[in-house]
N, C-alpha and C. Protein backbone atom coordinates (compact mmCIF):
# COMPACT_ATOMS: atom_id res chain seq x y z
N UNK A 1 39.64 4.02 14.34
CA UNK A 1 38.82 2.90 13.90
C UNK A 1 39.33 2.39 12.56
N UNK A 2 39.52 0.73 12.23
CA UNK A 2 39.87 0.23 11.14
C UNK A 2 38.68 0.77 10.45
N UNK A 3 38.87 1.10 8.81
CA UNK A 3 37.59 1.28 7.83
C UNK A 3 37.31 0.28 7.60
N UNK A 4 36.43 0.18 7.17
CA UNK A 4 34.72 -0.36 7.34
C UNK A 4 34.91 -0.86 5.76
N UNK A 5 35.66 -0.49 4.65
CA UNK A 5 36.02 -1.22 3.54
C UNK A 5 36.56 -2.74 3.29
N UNK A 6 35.94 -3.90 2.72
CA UNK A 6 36.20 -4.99 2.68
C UNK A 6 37.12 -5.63 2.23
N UNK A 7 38.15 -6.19 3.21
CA UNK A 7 39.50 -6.09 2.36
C UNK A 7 39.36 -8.18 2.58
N UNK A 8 38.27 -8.69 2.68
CA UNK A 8 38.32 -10.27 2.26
C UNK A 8 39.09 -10.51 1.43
N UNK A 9 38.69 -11.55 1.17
CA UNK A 9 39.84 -12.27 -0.21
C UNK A 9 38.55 -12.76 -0.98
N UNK A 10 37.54 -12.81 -0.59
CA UNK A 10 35.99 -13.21 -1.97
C UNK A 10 35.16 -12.00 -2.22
N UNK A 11 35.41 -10.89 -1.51
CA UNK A 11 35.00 -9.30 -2.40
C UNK A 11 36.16 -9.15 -2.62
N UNK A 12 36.81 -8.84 -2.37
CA UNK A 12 38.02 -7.62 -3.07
C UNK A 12 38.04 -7.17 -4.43
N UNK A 13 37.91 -6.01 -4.42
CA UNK A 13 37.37 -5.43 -5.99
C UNK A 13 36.14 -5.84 -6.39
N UNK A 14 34.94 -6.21 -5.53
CA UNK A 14 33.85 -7.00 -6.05
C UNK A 14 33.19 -5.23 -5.71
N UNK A 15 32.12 -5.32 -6.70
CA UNK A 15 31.20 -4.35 -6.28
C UNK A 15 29.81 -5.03 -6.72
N UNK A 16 28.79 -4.50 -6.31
CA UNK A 16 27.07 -4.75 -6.94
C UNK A 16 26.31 -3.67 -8.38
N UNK A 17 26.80 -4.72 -9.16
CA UNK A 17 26.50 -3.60 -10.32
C UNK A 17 24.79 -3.03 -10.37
N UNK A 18 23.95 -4.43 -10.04
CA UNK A 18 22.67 -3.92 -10.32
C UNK A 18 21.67 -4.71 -9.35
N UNK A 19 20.54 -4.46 -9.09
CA UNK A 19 19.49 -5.76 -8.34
C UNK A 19 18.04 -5.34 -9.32
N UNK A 20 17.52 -6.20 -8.53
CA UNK A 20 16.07 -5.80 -8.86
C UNK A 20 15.47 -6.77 -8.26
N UNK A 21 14.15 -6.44 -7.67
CA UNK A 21 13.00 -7.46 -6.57
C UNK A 21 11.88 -8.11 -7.76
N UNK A 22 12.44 -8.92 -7.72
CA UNK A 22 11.63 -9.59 -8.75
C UNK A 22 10.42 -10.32 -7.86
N UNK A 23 10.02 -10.48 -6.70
CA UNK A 23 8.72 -10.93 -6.21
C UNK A 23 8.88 -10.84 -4.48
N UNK A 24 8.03 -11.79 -3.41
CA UNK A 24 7.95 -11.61 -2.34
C UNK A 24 7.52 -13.00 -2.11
N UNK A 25 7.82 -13.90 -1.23
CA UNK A 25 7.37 -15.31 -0.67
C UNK A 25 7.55 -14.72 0.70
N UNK A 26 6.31 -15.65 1.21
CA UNK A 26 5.90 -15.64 2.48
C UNK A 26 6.49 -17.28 3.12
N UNK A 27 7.03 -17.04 4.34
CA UNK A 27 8.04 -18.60 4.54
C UNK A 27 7.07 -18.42 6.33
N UNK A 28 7.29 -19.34 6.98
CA UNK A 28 7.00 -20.00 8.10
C UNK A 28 8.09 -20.01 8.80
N UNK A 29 8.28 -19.28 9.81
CA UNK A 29 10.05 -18.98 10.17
C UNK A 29 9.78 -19.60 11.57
N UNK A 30 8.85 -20.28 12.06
CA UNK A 30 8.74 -20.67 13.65
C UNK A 30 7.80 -21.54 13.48
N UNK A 31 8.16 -23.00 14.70
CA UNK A 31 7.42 -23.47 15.30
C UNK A 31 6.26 -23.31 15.52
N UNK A 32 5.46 -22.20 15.92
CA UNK A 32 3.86 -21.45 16.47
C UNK A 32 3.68 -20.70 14.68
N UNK A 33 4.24 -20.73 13.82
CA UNK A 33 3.43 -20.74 12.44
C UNK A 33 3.52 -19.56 11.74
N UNK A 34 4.13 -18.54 12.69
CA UNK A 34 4.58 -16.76 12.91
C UNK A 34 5.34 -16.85 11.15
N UNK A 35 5.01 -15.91 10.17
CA UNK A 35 5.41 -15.94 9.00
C UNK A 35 5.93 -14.56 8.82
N UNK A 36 6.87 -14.59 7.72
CA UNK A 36 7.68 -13.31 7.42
C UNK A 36 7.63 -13.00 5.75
N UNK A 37 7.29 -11.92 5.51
CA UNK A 37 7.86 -11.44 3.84
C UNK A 37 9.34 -11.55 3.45
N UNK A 38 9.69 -12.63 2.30
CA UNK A 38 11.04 -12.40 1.95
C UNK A 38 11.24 -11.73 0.42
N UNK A 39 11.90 -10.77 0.43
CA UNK A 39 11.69 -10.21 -0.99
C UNK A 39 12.66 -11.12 -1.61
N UNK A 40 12.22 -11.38 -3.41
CA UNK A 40 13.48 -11.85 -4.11
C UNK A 40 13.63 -11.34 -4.80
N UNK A 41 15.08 -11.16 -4.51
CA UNK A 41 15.92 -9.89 -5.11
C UNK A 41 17.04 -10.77 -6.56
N UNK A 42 17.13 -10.51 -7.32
CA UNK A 42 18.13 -10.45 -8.22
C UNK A 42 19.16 -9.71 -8.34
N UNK A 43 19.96 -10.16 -7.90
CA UNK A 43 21.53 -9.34 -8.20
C UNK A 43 22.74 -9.65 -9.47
N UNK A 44 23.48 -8.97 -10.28
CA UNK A 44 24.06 -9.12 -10.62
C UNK A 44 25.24 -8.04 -10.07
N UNK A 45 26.78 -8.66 -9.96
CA UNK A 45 28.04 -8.43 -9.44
C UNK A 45 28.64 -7.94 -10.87
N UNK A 46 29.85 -7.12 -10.02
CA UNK A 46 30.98 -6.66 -11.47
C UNK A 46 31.32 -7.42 -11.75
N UNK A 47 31.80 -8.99 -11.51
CA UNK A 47 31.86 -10.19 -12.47
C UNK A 47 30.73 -10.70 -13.28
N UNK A 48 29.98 -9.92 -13.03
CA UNK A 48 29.07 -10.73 -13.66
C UNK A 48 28.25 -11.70 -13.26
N UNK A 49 28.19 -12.18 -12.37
CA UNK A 49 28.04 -13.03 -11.36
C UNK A 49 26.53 -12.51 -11.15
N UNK A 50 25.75 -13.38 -11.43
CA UNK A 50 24.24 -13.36 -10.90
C UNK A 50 24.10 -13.86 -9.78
N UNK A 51 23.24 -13.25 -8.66
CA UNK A 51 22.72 -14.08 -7.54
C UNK A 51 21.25 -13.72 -7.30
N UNK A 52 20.45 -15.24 -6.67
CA UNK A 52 19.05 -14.65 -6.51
C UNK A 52 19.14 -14.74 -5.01
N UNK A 53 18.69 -13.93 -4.19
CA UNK A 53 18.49 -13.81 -2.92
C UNK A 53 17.41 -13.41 -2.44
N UNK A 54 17.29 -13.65 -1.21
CA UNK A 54 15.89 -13.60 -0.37
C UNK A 54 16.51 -12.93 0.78
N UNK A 55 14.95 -11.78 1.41
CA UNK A 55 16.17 -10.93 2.11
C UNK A 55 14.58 -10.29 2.51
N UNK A 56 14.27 -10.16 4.08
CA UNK A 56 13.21 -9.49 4.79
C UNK A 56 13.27 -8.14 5.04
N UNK A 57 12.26 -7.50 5.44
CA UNK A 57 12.34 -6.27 6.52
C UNK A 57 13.27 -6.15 7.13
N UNK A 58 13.46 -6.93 7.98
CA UNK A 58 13.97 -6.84 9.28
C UNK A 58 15.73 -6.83 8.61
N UNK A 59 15.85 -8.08 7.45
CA UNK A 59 17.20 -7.61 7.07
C UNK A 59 17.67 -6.36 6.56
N UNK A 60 16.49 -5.70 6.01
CA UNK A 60 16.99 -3.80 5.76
C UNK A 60 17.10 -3.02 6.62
N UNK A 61 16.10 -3.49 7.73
CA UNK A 61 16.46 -2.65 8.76
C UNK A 61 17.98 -2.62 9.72
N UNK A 62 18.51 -4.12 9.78
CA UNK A 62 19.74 -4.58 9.73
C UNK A 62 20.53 -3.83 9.21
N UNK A 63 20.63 -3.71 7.91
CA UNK A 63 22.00 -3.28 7.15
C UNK A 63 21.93 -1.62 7.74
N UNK A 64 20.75 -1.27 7.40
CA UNK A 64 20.53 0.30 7.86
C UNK A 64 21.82 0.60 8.95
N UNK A 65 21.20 -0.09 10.44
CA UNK A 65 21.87 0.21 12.01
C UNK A 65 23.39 -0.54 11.57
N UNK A 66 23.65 -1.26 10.84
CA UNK A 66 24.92 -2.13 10.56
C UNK A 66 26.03 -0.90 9.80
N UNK A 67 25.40 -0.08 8.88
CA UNK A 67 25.98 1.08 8.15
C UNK A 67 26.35 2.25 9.35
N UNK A 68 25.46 2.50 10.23
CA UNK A 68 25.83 3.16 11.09
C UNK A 68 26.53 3.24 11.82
N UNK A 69 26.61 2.01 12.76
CA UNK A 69 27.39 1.83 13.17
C UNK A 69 28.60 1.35 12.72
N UNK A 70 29.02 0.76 11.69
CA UNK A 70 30.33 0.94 10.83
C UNK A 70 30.93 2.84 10.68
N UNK A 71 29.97 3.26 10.33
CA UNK A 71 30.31 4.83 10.02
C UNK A 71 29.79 5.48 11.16
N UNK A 72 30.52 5.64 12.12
CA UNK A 72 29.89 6.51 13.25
C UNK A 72 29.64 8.09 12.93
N UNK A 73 31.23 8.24 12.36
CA UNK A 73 31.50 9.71 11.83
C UNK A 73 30.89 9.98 10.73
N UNK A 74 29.93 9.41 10.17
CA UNK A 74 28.89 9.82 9.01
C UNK A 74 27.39 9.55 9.64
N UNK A 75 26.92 9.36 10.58
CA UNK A 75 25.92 9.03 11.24
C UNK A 75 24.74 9.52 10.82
N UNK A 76 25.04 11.14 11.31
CA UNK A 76 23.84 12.23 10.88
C UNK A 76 24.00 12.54 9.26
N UNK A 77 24.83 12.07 8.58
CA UNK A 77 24.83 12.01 7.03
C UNK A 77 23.96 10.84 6.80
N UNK A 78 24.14 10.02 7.42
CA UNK A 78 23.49 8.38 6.51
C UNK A 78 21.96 8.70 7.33
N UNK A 79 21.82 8.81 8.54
CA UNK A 79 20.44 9.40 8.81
C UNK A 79 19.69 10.27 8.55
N UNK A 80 19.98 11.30 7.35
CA UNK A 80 19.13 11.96 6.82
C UNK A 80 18.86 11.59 5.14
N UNK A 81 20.05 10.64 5.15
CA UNK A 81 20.11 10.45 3.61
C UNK A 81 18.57 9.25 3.65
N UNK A 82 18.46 9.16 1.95
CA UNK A 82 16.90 7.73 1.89
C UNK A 82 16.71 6.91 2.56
N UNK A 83 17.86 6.19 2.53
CA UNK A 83 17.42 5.02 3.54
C UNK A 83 16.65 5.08 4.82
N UNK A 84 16.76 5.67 5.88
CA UNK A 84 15.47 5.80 6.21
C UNK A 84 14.30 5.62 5.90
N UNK A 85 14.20 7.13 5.25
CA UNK A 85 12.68 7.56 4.80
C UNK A 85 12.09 6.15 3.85
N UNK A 86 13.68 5.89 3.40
CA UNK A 86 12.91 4.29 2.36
C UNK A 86 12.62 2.90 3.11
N UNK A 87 12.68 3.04 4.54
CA UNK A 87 12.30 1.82 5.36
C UNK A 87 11.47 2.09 5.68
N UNK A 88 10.67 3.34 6.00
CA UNK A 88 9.51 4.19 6.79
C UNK A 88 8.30 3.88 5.90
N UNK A 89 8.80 4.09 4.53
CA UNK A 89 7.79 3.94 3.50
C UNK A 89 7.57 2.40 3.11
N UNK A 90 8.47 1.72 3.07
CA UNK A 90 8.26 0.40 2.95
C UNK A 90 7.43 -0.02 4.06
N UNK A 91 7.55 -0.01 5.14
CA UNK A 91 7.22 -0.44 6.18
C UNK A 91 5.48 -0.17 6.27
N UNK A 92 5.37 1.28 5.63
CA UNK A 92 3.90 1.93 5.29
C UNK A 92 3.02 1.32 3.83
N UNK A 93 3.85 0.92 3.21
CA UNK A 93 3.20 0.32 1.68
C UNK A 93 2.02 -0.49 2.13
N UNK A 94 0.74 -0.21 1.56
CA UNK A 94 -0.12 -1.65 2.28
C UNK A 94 -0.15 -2.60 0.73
N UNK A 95 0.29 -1.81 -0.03
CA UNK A 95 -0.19 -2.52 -1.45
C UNK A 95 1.50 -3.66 -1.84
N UNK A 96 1.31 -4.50 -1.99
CA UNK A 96 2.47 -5.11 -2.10
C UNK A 96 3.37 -4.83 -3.52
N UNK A 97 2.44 -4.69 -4.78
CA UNK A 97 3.44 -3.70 -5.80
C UNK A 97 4.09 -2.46 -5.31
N UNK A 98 3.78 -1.78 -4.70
CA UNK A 98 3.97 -0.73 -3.95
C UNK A 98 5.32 -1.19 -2.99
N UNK A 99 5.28 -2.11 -2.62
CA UNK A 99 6.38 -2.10 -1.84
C UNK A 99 7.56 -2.62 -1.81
N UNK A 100 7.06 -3.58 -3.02
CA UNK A 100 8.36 -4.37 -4.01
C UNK A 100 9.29 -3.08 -4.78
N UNK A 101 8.56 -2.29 -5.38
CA UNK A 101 8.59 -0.83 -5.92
C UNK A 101 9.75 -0.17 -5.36
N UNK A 102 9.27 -0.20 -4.00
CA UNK A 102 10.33 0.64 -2.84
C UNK A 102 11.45 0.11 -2.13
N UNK A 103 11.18 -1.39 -1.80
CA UNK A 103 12.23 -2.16 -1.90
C UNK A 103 13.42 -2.07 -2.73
N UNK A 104 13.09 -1.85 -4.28
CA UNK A 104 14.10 -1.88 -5.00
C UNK A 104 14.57 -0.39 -5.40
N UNK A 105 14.14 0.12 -4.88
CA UNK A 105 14.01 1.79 -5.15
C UNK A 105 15.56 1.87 -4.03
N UNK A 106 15.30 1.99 -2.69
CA UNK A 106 15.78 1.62 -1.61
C UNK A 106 17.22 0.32 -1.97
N UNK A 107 17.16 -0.49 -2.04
CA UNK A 107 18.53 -1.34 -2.63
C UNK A 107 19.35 -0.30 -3.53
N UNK A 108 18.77 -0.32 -5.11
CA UNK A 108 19.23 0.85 -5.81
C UNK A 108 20.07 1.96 -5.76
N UNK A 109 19.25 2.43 -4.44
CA UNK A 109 20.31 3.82 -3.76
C UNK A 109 21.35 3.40 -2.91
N UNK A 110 20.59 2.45 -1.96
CA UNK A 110 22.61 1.59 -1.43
C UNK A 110 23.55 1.34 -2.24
N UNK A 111 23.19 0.73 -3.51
CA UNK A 111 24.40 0.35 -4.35
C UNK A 111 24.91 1.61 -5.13
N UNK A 112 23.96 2.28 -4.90
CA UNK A 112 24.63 3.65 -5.51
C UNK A 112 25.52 4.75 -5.03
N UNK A 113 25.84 4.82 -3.73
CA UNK A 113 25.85 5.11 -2.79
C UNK A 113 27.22 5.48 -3.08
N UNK A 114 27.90 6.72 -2.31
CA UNK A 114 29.69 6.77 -2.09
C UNK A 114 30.14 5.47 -2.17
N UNK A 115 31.09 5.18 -2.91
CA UNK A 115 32.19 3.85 -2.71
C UNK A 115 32.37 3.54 -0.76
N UNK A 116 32.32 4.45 -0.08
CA UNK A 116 32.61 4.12 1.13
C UNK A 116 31.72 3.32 1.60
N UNK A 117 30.62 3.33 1.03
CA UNK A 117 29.08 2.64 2.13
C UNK A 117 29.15 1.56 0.78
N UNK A 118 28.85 2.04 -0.22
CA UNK A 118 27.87 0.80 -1.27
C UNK A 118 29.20 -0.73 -1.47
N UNK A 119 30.82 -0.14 -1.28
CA UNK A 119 31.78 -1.55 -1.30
C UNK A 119 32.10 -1.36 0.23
N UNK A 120 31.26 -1.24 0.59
CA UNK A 120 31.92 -1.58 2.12
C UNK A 120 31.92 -3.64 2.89
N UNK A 121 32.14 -3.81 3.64
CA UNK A 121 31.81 -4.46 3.98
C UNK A 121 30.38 -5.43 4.49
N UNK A 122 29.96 -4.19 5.08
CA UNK A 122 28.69 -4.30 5.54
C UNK A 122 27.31 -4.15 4.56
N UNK A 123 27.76 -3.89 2.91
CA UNK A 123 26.69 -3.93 2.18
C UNK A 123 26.80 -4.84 1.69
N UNK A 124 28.14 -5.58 0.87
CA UNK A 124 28.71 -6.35 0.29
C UNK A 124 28.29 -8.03 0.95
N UNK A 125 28.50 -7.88 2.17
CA UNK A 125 28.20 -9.21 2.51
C UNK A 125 26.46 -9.23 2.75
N UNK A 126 26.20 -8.06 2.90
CA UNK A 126 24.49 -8.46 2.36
C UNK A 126 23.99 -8.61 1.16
N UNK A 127 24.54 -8.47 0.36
CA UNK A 127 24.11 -9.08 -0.91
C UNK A 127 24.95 -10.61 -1.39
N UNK A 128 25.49 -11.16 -0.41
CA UNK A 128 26.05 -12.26 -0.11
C UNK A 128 24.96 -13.49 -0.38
N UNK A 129 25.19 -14.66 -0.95
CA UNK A 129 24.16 -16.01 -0.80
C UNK A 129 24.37 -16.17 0.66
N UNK A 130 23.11 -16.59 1.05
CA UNK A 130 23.04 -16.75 3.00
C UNK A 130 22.62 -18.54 2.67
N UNK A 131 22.80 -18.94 3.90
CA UNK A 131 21.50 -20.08 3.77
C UNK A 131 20.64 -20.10 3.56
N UNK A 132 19.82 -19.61 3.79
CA UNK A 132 18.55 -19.59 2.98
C UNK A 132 18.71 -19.37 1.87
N UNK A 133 19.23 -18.87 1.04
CA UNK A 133 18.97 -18.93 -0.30
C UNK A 133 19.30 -19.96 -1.08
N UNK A 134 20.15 -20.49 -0.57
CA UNK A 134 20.77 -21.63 -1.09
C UNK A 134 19.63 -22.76 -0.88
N UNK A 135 18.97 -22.89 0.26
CA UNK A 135 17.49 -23.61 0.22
C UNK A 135 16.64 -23.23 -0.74
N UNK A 136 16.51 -21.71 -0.60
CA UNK A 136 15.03 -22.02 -1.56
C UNK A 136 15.41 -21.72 -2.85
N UNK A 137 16.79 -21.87 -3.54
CA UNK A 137 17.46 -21.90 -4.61
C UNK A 137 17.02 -23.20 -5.41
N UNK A 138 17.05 -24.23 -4.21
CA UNK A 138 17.04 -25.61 -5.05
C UNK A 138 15.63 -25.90 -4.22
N UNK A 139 14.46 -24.64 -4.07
CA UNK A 139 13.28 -24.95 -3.89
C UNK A 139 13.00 -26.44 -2.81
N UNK A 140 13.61 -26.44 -1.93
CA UNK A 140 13.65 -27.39 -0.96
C UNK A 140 12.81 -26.72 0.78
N UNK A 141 11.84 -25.90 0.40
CA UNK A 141 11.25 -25.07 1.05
C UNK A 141 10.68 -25.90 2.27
N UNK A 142 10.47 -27.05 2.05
CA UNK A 142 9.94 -27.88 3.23
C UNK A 142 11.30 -28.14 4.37
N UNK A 143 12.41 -28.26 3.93
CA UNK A 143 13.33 -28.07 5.00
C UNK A 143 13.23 -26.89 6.09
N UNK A 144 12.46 -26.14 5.80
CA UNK A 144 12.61 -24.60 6.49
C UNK A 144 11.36 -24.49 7.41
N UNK A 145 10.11 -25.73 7.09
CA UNK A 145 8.78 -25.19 7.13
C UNK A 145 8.79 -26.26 8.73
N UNK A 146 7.88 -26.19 9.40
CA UNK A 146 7.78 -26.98 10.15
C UNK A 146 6.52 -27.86 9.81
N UNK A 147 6.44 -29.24 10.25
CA UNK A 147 5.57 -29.92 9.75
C UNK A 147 4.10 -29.81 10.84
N UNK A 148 2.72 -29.67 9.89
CA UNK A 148 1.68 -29.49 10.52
C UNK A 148 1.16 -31.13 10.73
N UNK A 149 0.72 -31.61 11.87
CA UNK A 149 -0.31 -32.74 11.84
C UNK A 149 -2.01 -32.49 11.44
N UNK A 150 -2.35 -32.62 11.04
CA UNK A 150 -3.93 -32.99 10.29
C UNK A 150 -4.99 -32.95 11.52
N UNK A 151 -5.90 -32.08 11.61
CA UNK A 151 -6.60 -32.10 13.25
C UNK A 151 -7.36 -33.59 12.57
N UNK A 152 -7.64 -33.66 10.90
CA UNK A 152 -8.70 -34.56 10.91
C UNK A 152 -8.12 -36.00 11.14
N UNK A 153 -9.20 -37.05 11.67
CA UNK A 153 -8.58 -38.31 12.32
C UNK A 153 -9.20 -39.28 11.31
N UNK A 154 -8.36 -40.65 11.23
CA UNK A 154 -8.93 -41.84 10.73
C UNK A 154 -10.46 -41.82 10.92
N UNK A 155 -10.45 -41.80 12.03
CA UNK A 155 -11.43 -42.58 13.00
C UNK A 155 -13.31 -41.82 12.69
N UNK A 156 -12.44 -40.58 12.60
CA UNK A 156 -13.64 -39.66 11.99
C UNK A 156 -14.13 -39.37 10.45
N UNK A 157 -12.68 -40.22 10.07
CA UNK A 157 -13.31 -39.99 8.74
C UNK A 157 -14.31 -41.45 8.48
N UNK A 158 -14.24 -42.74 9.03
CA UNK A 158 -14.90 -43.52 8.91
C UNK A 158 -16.26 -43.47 10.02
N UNK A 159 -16.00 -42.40 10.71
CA UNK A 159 -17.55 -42.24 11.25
C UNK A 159 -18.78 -41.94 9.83
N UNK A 160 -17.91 -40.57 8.94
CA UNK A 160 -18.64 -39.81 8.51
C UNK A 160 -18.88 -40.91 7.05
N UNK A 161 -18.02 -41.82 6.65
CA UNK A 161 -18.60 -42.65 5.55
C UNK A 161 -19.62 -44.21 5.73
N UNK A 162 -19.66 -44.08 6.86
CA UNK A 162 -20.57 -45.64 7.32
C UNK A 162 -21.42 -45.91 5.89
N UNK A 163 -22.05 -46.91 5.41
CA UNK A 163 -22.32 -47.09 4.35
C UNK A 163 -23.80 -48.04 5.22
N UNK A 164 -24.92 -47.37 4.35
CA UNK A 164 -25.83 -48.19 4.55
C UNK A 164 -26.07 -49.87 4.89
N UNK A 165 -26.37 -51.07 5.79
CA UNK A 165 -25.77 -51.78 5.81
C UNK A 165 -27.60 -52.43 4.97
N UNK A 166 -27.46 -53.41 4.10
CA UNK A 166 -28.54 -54.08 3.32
C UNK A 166 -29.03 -55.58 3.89
């Protein structure tokens, strides 16, 4: 198997020096109104390089099975190591400080991680700007949202103001 180390030409020698979850927005990800938690994360790179990103559940649970399967031959190593137990618990947080908490608790230890997993490919481009961030970077959040129509009508609103007639 080729390693799983990122030999691009926009990481190379890039690593993730630090993050931190600086909050949580709730976005409208469908048509039928179905909403998702996006944490925002702050990153800064060994250049120096700040990025703010937005990044769900479902994307940790992602990188998790994405690490694995990159590292087959570390499998039962990366499955007993935190990550897990730190998606299990996130997933359990009902208090949302609590889970921003663990969120970044959880990031933290990825980037900390053997050089093999934390500059790999597969971590590296998750701490990548996605589209979405680049939307709600320049706070253009209505591009993303789908538009609601108003149940209330003209027609009813001039029922309910009729004006005494003299």
């Amino acid at each position: 198997m080729a390693s799983a180390v990122f030999e691009g030409t926009s990481l190379v020698n890039m690593y993730v020096r630090g993050c931190w979850v600086n909050g949580i927005r709730r976005l409208i990800i469908s048509r039928r109104g179905d909403e998702e938690e996006f944490y925002e994360i702050r990153t800064e790179w060994s250049d120096r390089n700040i990025l703010y990103l937005h990044r769900s559940y479902s994307d940790l649970g992602r990188l998790f099975k994405r690490l694995l399967d990159s590292f087959p031959e570390d499998r039962p190593e990366l499955s007993r190591s935190p990550l897990l137990q730190g998606l299990i618990t996130i997933k359990e947080a009902h208090d949302i400080e609590a889970r921003l908490n663990e969120v970044e608790k959880l990031l933290k230890t990825i980037i900390n991680m053997p050089w093999k997993y934390s500059r790999s490919e597969v971590v590296l481009t998750f701490f990548e700007r996605s589209p979405l961030d680049q939307v709600l970077k320049n706070d253009n959040v209505h591009k993303i949202q789908p538009n609601f129509q108003s149940p209330v009508k003209i027609s009813g609103l001039k029922a309910l103001v009729t004006l005494p007639q003299s």
